[in-house]
N, C-alpha and C. Protein backbone atom coordinates (compact mmCIF):
# COMPACT_ATOMS: atom_id res chain seq x y z
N UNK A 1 97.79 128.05 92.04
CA UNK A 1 98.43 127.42 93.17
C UNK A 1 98.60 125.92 92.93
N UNK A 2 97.90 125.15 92.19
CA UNK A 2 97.32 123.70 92.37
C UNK A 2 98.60 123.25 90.96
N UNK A 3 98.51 124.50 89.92
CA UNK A 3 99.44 123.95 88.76
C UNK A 3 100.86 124.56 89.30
N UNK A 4 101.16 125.08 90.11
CA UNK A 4 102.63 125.58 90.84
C UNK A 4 103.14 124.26 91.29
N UNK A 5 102.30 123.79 92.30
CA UNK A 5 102.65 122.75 92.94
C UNK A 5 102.81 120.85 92.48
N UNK A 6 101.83 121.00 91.22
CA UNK A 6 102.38 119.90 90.64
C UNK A 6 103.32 120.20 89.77
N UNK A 7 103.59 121.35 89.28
CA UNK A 7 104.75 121.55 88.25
C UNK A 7 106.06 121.27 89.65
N UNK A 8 106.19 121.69 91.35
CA UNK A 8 107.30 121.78 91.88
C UNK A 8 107.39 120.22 92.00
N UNK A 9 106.35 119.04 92.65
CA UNK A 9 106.32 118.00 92.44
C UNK A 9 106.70 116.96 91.29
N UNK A 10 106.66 117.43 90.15
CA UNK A 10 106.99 116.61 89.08
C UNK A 10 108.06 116.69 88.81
N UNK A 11 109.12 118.30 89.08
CA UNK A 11 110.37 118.88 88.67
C UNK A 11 111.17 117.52 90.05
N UNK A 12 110.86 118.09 91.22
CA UNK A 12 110.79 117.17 92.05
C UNK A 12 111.71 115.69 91.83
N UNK A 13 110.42 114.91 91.33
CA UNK A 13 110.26 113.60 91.03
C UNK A 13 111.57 113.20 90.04
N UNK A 14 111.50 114.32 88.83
CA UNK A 14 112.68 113.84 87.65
C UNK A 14 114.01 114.12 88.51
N UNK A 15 114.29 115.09 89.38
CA UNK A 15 115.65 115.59 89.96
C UNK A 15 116.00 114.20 90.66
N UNK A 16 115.08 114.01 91.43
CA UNK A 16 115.10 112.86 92.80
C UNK A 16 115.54 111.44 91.68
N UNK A 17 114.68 111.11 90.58
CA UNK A 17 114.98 110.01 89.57
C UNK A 17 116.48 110.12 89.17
N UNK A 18 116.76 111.20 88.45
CA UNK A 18 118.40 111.40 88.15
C UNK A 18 119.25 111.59 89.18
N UNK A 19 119.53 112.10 90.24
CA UNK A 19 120.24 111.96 91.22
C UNK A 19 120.42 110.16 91.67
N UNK A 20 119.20 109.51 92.20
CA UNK A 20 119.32 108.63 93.11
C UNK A 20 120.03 107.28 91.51
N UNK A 21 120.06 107.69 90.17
CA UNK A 21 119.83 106.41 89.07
C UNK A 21 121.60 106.95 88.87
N UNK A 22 122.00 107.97 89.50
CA UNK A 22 123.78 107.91 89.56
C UNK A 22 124.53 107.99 90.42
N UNK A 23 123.67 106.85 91.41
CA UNK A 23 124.46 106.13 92.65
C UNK A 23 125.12 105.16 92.21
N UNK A 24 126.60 105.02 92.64
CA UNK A 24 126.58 103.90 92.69
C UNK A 24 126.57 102.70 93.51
N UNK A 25 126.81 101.61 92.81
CA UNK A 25 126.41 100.50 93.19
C UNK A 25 127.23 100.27 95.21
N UNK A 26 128.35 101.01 95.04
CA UNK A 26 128.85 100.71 96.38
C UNK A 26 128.05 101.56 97.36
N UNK A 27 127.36 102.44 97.20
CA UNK A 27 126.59 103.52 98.40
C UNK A 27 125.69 103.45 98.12
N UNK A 28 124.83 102.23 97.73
CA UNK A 28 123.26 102.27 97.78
C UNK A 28 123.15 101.89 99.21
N UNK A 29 123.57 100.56 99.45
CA UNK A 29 122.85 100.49 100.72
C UNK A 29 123.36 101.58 101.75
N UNK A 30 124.81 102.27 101.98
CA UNK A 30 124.53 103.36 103.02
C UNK A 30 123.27 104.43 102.22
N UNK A 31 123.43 104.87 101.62
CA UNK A 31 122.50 105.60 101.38
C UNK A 31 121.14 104.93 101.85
N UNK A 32 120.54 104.14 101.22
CA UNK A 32 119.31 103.44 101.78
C UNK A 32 118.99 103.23 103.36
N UNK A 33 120.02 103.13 103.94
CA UNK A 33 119.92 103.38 105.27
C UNK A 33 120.11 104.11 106.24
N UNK A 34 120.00 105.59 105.22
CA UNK A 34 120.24 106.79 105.92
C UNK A 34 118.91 107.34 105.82
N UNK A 35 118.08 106.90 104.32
CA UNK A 35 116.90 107.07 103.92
C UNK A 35 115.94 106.76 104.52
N UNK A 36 116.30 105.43 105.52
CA UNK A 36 115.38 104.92 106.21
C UNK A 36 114.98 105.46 107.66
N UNK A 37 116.08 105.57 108.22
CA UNK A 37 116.55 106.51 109.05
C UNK A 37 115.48 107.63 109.08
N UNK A 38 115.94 108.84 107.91
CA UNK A 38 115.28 109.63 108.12
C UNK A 38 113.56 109.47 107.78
N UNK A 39 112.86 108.34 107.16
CA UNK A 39 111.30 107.64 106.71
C UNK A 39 111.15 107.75 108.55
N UNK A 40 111.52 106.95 109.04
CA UNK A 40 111.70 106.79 110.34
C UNK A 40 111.00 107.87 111.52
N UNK A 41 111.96 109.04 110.81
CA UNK A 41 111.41 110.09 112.29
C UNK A 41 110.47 110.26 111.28
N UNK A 42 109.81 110.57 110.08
CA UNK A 42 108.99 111.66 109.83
C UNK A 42 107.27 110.50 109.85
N UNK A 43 108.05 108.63 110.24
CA UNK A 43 106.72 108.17 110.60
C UNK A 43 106.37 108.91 112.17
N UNK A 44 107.49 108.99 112.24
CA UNK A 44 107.12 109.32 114.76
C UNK A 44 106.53 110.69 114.34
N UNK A 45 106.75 111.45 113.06
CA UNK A 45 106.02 112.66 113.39
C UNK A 45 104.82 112.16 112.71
N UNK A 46 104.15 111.49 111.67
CA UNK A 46 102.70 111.72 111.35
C UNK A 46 102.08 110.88 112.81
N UNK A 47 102.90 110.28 113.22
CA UNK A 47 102.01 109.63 114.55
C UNK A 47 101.38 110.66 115.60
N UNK A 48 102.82 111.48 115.69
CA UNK A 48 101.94 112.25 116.60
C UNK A 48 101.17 113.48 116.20
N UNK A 49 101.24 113.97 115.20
CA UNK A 49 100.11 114.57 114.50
C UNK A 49 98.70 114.10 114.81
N UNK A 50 99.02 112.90 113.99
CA UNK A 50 97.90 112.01 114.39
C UNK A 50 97.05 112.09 115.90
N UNK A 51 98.05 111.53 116.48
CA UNK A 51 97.52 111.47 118.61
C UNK A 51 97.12 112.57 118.70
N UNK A 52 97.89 114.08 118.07
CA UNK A 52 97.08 115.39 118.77
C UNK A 52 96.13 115.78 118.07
N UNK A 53 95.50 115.03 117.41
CA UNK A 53 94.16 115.33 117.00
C UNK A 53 94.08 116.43 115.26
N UNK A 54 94.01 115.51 114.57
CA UNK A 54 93.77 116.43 113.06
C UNK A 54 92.29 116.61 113.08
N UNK A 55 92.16 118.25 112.36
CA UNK A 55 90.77 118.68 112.36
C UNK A 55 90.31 117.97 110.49
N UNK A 56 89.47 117.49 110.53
CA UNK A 56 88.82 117.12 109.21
C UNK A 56 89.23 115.87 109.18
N UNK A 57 88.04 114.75 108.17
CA UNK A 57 87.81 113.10 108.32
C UNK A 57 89.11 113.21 107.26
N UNK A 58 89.10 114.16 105.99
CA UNK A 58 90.29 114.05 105.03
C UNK A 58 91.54 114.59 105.44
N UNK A 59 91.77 114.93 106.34
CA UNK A 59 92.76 114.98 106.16
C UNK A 59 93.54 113.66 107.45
N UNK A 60 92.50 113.35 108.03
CA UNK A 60 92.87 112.05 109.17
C UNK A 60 93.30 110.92 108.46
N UNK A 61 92.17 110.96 107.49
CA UNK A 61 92.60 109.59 106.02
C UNK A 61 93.87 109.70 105.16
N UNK A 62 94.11 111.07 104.95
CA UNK A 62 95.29 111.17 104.27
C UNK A 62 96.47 111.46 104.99
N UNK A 63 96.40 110.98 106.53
CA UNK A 63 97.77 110.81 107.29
C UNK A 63 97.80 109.54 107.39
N UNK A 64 96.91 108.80 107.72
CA UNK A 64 97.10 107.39 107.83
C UNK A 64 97.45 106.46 106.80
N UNK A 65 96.91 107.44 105.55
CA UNK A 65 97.65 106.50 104.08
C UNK A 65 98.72 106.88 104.27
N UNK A 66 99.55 108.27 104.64
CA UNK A 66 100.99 108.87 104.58
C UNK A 66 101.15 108.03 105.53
N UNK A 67 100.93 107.51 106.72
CA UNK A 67 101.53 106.65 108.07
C UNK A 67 102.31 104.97 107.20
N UNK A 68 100.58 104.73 106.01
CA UNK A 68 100.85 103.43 106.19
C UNK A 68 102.07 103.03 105.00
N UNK A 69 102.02 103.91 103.96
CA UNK A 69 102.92 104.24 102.73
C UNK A 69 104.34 104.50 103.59
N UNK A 70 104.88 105.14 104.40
CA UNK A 70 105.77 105.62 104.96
C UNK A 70 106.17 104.07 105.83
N UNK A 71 105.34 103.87 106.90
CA UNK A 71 105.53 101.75 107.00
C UNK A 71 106.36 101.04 106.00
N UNK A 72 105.48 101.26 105.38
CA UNK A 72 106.03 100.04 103.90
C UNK A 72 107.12 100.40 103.37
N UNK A 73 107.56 101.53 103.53
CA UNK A 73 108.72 101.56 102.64
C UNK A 73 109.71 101.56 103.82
N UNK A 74 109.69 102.21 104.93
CA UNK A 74 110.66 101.66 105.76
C UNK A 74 110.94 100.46 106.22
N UNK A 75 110.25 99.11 106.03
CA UNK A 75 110.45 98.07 106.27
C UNK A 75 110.83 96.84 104.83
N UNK A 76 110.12 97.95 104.03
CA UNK A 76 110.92 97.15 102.84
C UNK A 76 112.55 97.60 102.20
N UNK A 77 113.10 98.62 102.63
CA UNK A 77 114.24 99.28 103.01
C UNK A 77 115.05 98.74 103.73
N UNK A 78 114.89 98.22 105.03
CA UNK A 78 115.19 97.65 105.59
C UNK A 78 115.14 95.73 105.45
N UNK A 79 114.10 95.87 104.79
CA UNK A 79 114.91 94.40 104.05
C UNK A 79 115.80 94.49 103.12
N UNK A 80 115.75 94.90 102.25
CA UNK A 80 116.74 95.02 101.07
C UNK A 80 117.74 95.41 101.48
N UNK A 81 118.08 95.87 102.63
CA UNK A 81 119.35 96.45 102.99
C UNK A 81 120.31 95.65 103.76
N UNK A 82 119.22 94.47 104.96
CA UNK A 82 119.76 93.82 105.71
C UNK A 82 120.07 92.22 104.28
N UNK A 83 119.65 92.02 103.00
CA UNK A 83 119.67 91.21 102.36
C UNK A 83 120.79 91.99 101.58
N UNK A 84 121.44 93.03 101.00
CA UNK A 84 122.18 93.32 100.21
C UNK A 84 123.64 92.87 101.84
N UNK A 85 123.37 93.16 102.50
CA UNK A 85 124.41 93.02 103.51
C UNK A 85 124.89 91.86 103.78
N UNK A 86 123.68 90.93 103.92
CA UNK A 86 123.92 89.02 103.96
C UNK A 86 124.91 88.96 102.72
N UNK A 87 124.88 89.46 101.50
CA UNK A 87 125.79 89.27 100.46
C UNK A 87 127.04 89.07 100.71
N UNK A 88 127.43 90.05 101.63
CA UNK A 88 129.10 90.10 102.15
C UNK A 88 129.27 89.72 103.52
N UNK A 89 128.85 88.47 103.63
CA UNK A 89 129.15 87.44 105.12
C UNK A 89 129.49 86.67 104.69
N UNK A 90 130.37 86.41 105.54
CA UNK A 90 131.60 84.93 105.25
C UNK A 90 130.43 83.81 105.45
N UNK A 91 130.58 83.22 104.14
CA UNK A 91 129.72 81.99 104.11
C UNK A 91 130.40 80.99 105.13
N UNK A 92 129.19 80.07 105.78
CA UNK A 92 129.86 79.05 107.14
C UNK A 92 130.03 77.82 106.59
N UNK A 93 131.16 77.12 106.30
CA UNK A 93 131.47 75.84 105.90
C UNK A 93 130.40 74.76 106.08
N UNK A 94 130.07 74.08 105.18
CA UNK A 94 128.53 73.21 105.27
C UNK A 94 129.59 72.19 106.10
N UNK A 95 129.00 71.17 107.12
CA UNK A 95 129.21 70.42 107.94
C UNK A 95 129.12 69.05 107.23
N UNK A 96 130.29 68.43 106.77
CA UNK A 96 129.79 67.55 105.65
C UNK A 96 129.96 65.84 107.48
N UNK A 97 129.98 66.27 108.29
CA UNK A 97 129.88 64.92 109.31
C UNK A 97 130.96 64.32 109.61
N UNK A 98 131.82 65.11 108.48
CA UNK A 98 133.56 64.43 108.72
C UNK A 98 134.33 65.55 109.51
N UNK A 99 134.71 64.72 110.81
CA UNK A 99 135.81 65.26 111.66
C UNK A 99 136.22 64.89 112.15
């Protein structure tokens, strides 16, 4: 069972690597912010997992690392996304005092 599941995890990992490394450059950020999106609900679900009470100290610990891992990447997602976006704003004429 234990070598099934890291063999589906690792197959996993390389699919997810080659798919997401032949994006291109114009649909990263929608993509990234569809990604986030969905990081999003599945933090509102370990939360409430969480609130209704998990049986065992390990497996309480290993939602709250999934809570806090799942955090971090939705907010660092969300930077990189709202900073790839600043890229394409009309820069505002510097105010040189003459008018």
């Amino acid at each position: 069972m234990l070598v099934g599941s890291l063999a589906i995890l690792v197959l996993a990992g390389f699919v997810g690597f080659t798919v997401i490394s032949k994006v291109p450059n114009t649909l990263h950020t929608p993509l990234m912010s569809g990604t986030n999106a969905i990081h999003g609900i599945v933090l509102l679900g370990g939360l409430i997992v969480l609130g209704l009470g998990v049986d065992g100290v390990l497996n309480k610990v290993l939602l709250v690392i999934a809570i806090a891992f799942g955090t971090i990447n939705v907010v660092g997602g969300f930077l990189v996304t709202d900073r790839m976006l600043s890229m394409f704003k009309a820069k505002k004429p510097e105010d040189g005092g003459d008018k």
